[in-house]
C-alpha atoms as a PDB file:
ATOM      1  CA  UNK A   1      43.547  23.672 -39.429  1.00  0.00           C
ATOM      2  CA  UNK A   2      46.241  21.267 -38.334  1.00  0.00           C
ATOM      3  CA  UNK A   3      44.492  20.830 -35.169  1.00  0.00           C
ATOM      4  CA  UNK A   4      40.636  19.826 -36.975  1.00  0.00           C
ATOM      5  CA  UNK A   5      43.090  17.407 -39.015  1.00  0.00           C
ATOM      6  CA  UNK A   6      44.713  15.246 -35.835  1.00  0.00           C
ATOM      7  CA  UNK A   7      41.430  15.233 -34.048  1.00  0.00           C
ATOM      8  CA  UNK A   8      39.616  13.810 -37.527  1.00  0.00           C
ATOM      9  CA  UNK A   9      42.239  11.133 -37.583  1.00  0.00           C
ATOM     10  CA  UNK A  10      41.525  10.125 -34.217  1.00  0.00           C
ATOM     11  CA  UNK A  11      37.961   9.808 -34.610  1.00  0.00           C
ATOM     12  CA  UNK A  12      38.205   8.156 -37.891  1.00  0.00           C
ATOM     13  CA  UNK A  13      40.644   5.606 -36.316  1.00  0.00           C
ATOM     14  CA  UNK A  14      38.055   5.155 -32.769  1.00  0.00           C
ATOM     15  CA  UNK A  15      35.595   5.127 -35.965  1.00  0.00           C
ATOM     16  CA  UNK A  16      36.921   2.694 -37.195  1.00  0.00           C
ATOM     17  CA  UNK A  17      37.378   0.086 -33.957  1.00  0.00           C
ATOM     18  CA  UNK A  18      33.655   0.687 -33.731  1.00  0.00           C
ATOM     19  CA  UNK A  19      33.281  -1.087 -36.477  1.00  0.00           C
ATOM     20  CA  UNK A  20      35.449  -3.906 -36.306  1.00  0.00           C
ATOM     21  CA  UNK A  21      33.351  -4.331 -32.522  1.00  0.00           C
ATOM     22  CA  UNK A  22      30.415  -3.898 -33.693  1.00  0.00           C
ATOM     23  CA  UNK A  23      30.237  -6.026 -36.777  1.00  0.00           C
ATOM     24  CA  UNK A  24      32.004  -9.196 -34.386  1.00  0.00           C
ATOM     25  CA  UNK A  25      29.263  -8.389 -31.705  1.00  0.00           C
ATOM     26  CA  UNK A  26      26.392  -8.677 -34.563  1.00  0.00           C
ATOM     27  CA  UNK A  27      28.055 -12.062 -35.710  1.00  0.00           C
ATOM     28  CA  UNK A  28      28.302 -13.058 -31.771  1.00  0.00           C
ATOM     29  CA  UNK A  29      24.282 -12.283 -31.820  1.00  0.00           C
ATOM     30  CA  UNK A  30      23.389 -14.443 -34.788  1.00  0.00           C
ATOM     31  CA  UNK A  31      25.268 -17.181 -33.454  1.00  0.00           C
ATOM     32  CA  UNK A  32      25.482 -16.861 -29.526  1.00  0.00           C
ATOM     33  CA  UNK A  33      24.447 -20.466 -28.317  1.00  0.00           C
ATOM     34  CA  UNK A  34      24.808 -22.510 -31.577  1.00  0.00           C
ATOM     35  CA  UNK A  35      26.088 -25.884 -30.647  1.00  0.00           C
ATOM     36  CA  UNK A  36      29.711 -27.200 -30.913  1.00  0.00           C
ATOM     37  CA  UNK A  37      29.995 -30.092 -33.267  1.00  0.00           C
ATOM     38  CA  UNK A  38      33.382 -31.423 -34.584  1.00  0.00           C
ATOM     39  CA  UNK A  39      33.809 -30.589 -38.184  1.00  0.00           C
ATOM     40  CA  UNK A  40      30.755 -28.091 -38.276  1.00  0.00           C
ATOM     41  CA  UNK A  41      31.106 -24.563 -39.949  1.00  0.00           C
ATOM     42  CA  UNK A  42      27.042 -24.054 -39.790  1.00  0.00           C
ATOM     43  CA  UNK A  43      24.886 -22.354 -37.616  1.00  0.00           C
ATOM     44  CA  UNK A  44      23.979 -26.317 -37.486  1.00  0.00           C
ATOM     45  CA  UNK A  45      26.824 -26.614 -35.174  1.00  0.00           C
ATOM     46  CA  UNK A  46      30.318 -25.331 -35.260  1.00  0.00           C
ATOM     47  CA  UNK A  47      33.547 -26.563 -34.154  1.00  0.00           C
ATOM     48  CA  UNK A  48      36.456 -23.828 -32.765  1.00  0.00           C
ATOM     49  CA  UNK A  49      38.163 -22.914 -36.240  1.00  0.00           C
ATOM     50  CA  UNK A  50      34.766 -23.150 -38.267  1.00  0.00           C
ATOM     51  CA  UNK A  51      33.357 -20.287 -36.380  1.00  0.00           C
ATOM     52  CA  UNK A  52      35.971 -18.505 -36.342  1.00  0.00           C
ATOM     53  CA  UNK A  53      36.154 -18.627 -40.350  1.00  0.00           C
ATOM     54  CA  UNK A  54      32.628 -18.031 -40.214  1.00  0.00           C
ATOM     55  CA  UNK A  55      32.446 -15.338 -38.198  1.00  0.00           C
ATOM     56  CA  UNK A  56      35.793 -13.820 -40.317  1.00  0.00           C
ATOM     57  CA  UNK A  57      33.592 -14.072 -43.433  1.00  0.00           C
ATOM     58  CA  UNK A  58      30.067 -12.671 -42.142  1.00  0.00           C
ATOM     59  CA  UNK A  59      31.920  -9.872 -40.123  1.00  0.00           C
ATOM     60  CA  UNK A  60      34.737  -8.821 -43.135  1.00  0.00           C
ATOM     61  CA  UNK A  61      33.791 -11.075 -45.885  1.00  0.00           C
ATOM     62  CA  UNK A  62      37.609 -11.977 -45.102  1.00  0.00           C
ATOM     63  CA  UNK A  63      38.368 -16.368 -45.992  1.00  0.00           C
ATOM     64  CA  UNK A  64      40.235 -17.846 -43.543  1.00  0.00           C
ATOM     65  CA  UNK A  65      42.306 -21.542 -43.473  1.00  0.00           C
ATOM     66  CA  UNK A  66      39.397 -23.888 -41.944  1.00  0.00           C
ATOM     67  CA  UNK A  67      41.952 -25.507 -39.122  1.00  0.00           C
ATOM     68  CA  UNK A  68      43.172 -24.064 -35.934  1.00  0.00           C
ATOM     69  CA  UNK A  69      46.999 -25.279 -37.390  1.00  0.00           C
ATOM     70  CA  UNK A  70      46.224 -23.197 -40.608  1.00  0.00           C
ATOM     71  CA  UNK A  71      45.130 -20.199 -38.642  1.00  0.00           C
ATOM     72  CA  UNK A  72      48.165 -19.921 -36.663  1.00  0.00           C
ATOM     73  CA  UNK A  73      50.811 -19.325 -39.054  1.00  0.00           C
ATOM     74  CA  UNK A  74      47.807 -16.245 -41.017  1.00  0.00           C
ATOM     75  CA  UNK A  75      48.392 -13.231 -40.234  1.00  0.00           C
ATOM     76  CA  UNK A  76      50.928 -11.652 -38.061  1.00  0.00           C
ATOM     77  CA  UNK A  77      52.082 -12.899 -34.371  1.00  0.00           C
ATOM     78  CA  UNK A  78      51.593 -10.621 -31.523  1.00  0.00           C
ATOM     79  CA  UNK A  79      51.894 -10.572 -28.350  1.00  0.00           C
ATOM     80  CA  UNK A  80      49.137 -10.924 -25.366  1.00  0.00           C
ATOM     81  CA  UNK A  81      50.180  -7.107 -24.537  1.00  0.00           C
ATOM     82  CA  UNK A  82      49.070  -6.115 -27.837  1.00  0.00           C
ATOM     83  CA  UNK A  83      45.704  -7.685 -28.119  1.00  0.00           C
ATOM     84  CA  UNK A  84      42.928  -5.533 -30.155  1.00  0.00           C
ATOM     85  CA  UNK A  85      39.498  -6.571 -31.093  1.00  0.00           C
ATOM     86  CA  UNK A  86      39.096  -8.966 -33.965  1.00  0.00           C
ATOM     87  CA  UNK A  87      42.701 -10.852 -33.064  1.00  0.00           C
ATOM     88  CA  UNK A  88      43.081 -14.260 -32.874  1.00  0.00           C
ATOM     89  CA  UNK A  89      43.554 -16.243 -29.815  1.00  0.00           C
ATOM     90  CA  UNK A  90      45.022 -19.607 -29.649  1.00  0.00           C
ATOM     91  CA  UNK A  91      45.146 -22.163 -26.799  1.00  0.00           C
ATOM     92  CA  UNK A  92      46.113 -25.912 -26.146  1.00  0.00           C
ATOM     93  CA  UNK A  93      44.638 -27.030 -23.768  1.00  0.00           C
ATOM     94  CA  UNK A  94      44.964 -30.966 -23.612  1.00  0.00           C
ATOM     95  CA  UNK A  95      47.408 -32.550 -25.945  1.00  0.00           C
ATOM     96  CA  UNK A  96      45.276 -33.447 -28.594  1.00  0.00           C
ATOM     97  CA  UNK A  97      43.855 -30.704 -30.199  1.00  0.00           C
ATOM     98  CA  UNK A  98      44.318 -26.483 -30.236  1.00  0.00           C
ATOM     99  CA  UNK A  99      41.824 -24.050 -29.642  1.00  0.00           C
ATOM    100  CA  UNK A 100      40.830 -20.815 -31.250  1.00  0.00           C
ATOM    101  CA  UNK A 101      39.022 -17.533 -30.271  1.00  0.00           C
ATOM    102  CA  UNK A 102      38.541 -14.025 -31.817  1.00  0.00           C
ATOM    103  CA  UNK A 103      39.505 -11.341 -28.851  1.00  0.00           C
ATOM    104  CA  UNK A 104      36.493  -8.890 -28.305  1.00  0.00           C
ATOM    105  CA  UNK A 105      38.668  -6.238 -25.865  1.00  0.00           C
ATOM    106  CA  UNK A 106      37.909  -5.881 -22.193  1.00  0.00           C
ATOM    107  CA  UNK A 107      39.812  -9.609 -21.960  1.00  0.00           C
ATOM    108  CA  UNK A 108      37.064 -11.499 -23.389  1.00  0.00           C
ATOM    109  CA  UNK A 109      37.154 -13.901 -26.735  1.00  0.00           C
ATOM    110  CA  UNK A 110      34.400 -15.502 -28.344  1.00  0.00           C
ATOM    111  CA  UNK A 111      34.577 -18.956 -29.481  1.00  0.00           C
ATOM    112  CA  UNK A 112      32.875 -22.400 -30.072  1.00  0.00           C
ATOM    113  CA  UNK A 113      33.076 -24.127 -26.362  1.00  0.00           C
ATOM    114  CA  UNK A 114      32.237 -28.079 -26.761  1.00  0.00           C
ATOM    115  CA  UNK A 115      30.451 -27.628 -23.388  1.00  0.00           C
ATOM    116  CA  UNK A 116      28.217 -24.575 -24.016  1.00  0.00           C
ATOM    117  CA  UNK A 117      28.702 -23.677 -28.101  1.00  0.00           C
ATOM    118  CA  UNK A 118      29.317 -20.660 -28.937  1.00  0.00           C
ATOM    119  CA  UNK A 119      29.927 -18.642 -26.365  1.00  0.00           C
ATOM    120  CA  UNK A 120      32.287 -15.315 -24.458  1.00  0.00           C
ATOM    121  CA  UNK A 121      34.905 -16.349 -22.059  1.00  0.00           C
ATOM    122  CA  UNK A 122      37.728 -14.129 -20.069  1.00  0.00           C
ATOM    123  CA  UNK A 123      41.295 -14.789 -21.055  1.00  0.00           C
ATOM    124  CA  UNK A 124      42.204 -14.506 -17.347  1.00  0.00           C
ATOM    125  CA  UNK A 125      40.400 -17.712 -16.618  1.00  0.00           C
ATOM    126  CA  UNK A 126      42.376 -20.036 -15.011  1.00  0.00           C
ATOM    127  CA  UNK A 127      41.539 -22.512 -17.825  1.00  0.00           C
ATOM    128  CA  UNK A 128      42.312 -20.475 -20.626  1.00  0.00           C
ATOM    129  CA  UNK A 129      45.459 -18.688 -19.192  1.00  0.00           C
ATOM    130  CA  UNK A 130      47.225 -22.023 -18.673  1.00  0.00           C
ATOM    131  CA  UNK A 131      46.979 -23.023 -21.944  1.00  0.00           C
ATOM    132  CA  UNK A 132      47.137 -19.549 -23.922  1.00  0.00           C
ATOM    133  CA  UNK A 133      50.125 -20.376 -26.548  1.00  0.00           C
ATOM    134  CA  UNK A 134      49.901 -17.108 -29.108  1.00  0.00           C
ATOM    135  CA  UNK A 135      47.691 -14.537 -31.277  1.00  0.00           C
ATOM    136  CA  UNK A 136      47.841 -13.539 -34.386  1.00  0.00           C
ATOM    137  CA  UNK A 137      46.684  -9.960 -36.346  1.00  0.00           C
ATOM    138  CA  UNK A 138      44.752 -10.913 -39.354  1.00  0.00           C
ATOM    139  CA  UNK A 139      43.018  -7.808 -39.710  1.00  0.00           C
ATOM    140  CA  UNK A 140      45.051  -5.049 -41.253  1.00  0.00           C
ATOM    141  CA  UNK A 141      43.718  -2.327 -39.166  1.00  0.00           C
ATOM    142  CA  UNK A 142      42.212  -2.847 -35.870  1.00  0.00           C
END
């Protein structure tokens, strides 16, 4: 009996990271492409943080602060090392503005790109690993 019991806790916690992918890759679907445009949090165009709030809401009907600033202090900090799907990803690239991402696993975020919209990138890019500054858990469990 104690044995059924740790393997139904396993699956019920892989279960459950299913989930969390596979409602982030349904909200990547709907709005893969969708162009960036400062300010925007519609599939009219969306800026970093407004698809990220978006995609928070569709995906977990969770509200999150609408700027990149906001975000950062939500949740809890973690490290790179302790990345799971549905964590936040910051960056700052240039010295005017931040950028924000929700990690997908494999090293891959999704995130509004002014260049292409929305769109999946590596972390390991040179790009995005120079100007990776922290993450942050918002999701309880992930």
């Amino acid at each position: 009996m104690l044995i059924f019991t740790q393997c139904k806790s396993t699956k019920t916690t892989v279960s459950h990271h299913n989930t969390v992918k596979q409602k982030l890759e349904k909200v990547y679907k709907k709005y893969k492409g969708v162009r960036y445009r400062y300010g925007g949090t519609t599939s009219r165009g969306f800026d970093c943080s407004g698809f990220v709030q978006r995609a928070y809401m569709d995906a977990f009907q969770k509200d999150l602060p609408r700027t990149t600033k906001a975000m950062m202090k939500a949740g809890k900090r973690i490290s790179k090392s302790q990345l799971k799907i549905g964590d936040l990803v910051f960056f700052h690239p240039t010295h005017k503005y931040y950028h924000v991402g929700i990690y997908m696993g494999n090293g891959i975020f999704m995130h509004a790109s002014t260049s292409r919209g929305v769109m999946k990138s590596r972390l390991d890019m040179k790009y995005w690993k120079r100007s990776y500054v922290t993450s942050r858990r918002i999701l309880k469990k992930n």
